[in-house]
C-alpha atoms as a PDB file:
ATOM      1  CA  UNK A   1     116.880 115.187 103.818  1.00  0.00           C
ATOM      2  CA  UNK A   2     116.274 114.729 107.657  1.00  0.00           C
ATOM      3  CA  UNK A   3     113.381 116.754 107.511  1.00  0.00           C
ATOM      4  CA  UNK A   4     112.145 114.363 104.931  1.00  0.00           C
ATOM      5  CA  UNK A   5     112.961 111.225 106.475  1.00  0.00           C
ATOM      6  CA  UNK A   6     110.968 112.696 109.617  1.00  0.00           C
ATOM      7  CA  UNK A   7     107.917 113.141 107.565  1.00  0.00           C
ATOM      8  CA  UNK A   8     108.234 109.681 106.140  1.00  0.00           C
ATOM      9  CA  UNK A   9     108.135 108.233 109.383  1.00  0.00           C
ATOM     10  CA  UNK A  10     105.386 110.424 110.831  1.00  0.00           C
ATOM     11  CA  UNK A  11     103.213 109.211 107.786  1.00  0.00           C
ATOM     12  CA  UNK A  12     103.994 105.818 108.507  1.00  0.00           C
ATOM     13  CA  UNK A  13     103.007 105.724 111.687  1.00  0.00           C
ATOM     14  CA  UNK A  14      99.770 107.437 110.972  1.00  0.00           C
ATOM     15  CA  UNK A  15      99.019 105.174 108.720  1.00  0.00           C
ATOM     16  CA  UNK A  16      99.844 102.124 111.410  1.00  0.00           C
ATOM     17  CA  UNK A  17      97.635 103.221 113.600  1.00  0.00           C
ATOM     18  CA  UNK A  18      94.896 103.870 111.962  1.00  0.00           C
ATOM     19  CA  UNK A  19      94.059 100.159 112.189  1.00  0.00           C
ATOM     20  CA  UNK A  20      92.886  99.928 108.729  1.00  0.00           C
ATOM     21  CA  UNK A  21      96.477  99.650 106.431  1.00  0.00           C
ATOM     22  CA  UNK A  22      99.397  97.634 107.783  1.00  0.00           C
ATOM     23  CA  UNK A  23     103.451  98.686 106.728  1.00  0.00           C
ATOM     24  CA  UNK A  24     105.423  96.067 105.957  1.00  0.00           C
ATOM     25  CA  UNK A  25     108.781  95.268 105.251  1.00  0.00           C
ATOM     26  CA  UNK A  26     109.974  93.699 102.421  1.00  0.00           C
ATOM     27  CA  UNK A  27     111.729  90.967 102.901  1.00  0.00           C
ATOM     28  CA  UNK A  28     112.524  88.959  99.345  1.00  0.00           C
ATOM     29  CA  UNK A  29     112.815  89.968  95.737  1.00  0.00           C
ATOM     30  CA  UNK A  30     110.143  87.883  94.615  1.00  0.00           C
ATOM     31  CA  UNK A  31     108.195  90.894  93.468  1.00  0.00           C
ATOM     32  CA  UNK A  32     111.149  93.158  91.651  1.00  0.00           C
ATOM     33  CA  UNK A  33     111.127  94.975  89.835  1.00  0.00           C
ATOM     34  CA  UNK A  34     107.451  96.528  91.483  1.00  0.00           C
ATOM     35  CA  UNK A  35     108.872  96.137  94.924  1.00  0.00           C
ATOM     36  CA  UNK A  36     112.573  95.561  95.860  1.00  0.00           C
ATOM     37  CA  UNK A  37     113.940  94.115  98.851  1.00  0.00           C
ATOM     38  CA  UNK A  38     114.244  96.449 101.499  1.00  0.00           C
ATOM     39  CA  UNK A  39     111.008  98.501 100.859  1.00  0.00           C
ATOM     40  CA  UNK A  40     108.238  99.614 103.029  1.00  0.00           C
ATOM     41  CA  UNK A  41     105.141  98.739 101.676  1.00  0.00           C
ATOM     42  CA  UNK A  42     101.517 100.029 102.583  1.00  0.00           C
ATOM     43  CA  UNK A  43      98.690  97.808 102.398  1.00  0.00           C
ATOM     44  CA  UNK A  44      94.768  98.807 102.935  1.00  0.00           C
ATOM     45  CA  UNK A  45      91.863  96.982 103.523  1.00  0.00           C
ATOM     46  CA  UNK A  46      90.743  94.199 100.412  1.00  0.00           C
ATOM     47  CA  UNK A  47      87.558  96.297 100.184  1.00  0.00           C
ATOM     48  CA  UNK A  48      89.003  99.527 101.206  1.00  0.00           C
ATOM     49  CA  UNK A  49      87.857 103.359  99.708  1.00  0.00           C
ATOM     50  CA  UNK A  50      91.035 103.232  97.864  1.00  0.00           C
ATOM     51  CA  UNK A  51      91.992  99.852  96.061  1.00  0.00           C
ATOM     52  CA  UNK A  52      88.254  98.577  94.832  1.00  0.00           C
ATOM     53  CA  UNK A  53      88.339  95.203  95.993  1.00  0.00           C
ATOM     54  CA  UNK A  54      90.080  92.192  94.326  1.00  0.00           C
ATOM     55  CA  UNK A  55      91.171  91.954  90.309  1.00  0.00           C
ATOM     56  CA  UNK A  56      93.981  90.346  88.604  1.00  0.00           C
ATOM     57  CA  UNK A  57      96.531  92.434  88.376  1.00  0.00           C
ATOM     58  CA  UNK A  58      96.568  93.691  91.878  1.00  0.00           C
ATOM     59  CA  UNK A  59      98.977  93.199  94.328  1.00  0.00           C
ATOM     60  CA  UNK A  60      97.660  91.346  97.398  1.00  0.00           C
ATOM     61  CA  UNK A  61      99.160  90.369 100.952  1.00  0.00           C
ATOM     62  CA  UNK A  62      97.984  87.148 102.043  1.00  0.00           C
ATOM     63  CA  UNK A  63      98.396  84.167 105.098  1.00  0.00           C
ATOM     64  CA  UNK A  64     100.681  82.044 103.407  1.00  0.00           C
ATOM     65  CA  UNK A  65     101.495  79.474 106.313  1.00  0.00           C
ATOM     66  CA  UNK A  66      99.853  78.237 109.473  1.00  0.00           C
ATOM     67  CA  UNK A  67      99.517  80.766 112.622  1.00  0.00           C
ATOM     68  CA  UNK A  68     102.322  80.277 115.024  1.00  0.00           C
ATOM     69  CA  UNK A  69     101.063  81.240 119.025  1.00  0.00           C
ATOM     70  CA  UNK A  70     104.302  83.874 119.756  1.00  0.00           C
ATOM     71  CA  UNK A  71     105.662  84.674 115.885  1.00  0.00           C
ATOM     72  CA  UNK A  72     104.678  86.923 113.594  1.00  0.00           C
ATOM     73  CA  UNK A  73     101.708  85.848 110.625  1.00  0.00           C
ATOM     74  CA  UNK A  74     103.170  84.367 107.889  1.00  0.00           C
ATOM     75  CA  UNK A  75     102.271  86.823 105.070  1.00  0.00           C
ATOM     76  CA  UNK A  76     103.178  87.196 101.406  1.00  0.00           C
ATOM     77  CA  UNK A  77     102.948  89.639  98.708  1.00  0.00           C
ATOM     78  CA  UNK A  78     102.944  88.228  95.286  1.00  0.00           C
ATOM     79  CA  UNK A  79     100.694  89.769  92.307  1.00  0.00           C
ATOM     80  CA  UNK A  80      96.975  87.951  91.870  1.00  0.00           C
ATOM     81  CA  UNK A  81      97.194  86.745  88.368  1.00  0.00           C
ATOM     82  CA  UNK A  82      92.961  84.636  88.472  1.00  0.00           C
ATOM     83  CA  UNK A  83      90.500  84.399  90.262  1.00  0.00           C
ATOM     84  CA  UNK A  84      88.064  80.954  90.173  1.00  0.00           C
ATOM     85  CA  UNK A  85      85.338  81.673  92.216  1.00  0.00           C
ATOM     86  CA  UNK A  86      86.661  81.588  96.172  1.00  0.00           C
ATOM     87  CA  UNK A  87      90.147  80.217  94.753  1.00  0.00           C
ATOM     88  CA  UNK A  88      92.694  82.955  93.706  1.00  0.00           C
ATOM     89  CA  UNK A  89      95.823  82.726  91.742  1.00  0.00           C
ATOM     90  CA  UNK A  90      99.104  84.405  92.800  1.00  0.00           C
ATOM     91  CA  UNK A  91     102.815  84.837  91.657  1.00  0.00           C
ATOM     92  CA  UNK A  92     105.893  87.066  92.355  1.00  0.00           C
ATOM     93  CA  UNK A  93     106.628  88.980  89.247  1.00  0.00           C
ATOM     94  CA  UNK A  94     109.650  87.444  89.930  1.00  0.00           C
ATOM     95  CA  UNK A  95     108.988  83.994  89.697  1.00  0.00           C
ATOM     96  CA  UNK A  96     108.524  80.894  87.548  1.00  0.00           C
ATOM     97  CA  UNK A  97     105.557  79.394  88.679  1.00  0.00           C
ATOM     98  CA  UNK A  98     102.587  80.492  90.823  1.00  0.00           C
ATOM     99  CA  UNK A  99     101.794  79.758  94.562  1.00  0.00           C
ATOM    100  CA  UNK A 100      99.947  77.293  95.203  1.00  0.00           C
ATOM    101  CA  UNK A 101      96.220  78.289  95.189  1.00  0.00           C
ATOM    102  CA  UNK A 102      95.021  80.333  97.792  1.00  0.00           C
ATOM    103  CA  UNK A 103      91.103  80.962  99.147  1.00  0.00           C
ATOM    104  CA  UNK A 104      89.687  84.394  99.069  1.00  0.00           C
ATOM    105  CA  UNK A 105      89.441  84.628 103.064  1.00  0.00           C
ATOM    106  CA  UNK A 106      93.247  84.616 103.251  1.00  0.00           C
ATOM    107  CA  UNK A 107      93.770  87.463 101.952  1.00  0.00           C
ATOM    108  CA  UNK A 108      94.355  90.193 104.527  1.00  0.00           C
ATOM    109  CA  UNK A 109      94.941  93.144 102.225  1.00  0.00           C
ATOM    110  CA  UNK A 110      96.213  95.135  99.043  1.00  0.00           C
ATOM    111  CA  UNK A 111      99.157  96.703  98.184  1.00  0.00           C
ATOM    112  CA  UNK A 112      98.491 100.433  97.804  1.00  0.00           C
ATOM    113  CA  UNK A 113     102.060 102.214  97.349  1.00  0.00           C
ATOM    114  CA  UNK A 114     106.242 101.532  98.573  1.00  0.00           C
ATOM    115  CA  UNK A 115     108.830 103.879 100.505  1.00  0.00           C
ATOM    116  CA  UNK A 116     111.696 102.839  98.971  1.00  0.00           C
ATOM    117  CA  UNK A 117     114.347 101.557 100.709  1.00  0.00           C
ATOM    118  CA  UNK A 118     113.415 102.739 104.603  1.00  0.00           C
ATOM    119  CA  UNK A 119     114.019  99.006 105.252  1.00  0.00           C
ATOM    120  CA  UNK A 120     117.070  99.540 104.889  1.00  0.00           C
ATOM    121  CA  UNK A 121     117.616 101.983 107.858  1.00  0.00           C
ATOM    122  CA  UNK A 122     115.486  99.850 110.055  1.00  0.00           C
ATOM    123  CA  UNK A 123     117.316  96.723 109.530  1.00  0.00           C
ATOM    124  CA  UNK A 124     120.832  99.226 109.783  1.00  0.00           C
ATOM    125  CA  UNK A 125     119.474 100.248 112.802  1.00  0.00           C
ATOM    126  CA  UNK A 126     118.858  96.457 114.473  1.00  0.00           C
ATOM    127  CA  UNK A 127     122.774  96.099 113.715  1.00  0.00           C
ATOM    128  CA  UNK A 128     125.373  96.861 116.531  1.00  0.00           C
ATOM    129  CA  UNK A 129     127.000  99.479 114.354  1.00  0.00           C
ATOM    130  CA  UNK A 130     123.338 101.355 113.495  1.00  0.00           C
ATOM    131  CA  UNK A 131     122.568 101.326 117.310  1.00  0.00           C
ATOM    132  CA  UNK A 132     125.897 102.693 117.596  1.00  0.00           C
ATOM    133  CA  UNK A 133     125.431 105.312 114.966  1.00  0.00           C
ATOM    134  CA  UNK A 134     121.419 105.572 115.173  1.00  0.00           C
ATOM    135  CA  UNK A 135     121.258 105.995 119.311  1.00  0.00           C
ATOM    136  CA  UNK A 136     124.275 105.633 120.992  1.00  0.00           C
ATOM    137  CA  UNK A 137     126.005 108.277 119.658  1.00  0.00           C
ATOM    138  CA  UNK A 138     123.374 111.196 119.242  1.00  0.00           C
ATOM    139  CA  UNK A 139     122.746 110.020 122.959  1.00  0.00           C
ATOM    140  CA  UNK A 140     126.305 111.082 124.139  1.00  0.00           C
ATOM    141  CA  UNK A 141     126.176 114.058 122.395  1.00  0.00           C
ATOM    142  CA  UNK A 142     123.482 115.939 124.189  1.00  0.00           C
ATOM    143  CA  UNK A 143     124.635 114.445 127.257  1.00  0.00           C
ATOM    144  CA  UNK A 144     127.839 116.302 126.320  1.00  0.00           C
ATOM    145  CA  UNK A 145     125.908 119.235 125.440  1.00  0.00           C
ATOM    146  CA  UNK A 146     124.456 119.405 128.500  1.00  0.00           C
ATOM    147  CA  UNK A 147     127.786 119.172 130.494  1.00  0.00           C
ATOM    148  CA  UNK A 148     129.081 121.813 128.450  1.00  0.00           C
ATOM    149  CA  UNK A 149     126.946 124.275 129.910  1.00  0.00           C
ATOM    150  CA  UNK A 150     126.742 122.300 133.399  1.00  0.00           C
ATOM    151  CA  UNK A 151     130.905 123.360 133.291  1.00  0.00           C
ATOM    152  CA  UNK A 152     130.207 126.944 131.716  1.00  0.00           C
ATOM    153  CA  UNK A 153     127.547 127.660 134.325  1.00  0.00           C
ATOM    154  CA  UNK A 154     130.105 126.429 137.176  1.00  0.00           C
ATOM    155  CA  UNK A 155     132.988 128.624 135.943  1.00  0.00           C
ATOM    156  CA  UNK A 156     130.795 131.795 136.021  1.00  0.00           C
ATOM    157  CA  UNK A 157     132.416 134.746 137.896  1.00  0.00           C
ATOM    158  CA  UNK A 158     130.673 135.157 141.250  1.00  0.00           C
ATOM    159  CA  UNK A 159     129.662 138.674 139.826  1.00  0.00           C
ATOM    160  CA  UNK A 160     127.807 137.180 136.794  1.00  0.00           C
ATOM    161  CA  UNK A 161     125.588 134.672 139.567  1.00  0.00           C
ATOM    162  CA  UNK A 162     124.875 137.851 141.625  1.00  0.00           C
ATOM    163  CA  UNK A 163     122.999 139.209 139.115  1.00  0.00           C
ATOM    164  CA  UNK A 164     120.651 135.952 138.313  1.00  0.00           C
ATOM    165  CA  UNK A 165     117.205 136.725 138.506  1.00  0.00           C
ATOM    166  CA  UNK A 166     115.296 134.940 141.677  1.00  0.00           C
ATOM    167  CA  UNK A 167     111.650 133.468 141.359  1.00  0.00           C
ATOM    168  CA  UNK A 168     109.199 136.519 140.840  1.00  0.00           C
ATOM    169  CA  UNK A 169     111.283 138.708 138.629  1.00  0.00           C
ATOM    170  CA  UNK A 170     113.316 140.176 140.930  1.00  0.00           C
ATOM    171  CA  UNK A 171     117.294 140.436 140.946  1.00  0.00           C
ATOM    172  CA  UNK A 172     119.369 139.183 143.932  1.00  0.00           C
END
């Protein structure tokens, strides 16, 4: 399962640098049961080889709020349920009602696919027990490791360091 969660997180950040697709996490339920809280979602480009450009039915990510100098773009993810001309319609599967309307040029992407639940570790990780658990602790361990054979290597008989090999492959 390690293994796995390594290759998540490779993929992830392949995909976050690539500059095309953003990850984000998911931060409300407004959109369960498609995407839960706690989910990493991808999103690609509006226009992008994969997702063929806008439609109801999609899933979009949009500016929903004014840009702050200093804090992070105020985005949303809600489903795109009309489009009127340069005016789209959005909700949360979740919800009521719909946003209110947004324009075409806010939106910044659409959703491709979710890791489910790899929130979940990163927000475990931002707490003082998962930086306990998630750094802290693996950290001490190969320090330990590494006194362990600091000590064995100490406690050697003289007769077992005679015999180390110098520089150039040749015994002392």
């Amino acid at each position: 399962i390690c293994g796995l969660l390594v290759l998540v997180i490779i993929g992830l950040a392949f995909v976050k640098l690539s500059g095309l697709y953003n990850v984000y996490l998911v931060r409300s339920g407004s959109m369960t049961p498609a995407i839960e809280t706690g989910d990493i979602i991808i999103v690609g480009p509006v226009n992008g080889p994969v997702n063929g450009g806008l439609e109801p039915g999609k899933i979009v990510t949009y500016l929903s709020g004014p840009i702050t100098p200093g804090k992070s773009l105020p985005l949303t993810t809600h489903r795109l349920i009309g489009i009127d001309g340069e005016t789209l319609t959005v909700r949360g599967d979740a919800n009521e009602s719909a946003d209110p309307p947004i324009l075409r040029g806010q939106v910044t992407g659409v959703y491709l696919f979710k890791v489910p639940y790899v929130g979940y570790v990163n927000a475990f990780v931002h707490t003082r027990k998962g930086w306990l658990m998630m750094v802290i602790l693996p950290a001490m361990a190969l320090v330990g490791l590494i006194a362990k054979d600091i000590v064995k290597e100490a406690l050697k008989p003289e007769s077992a360091k005679a015999l180390t090999v110098a520089p150039g492959g040749k015994q002392s």
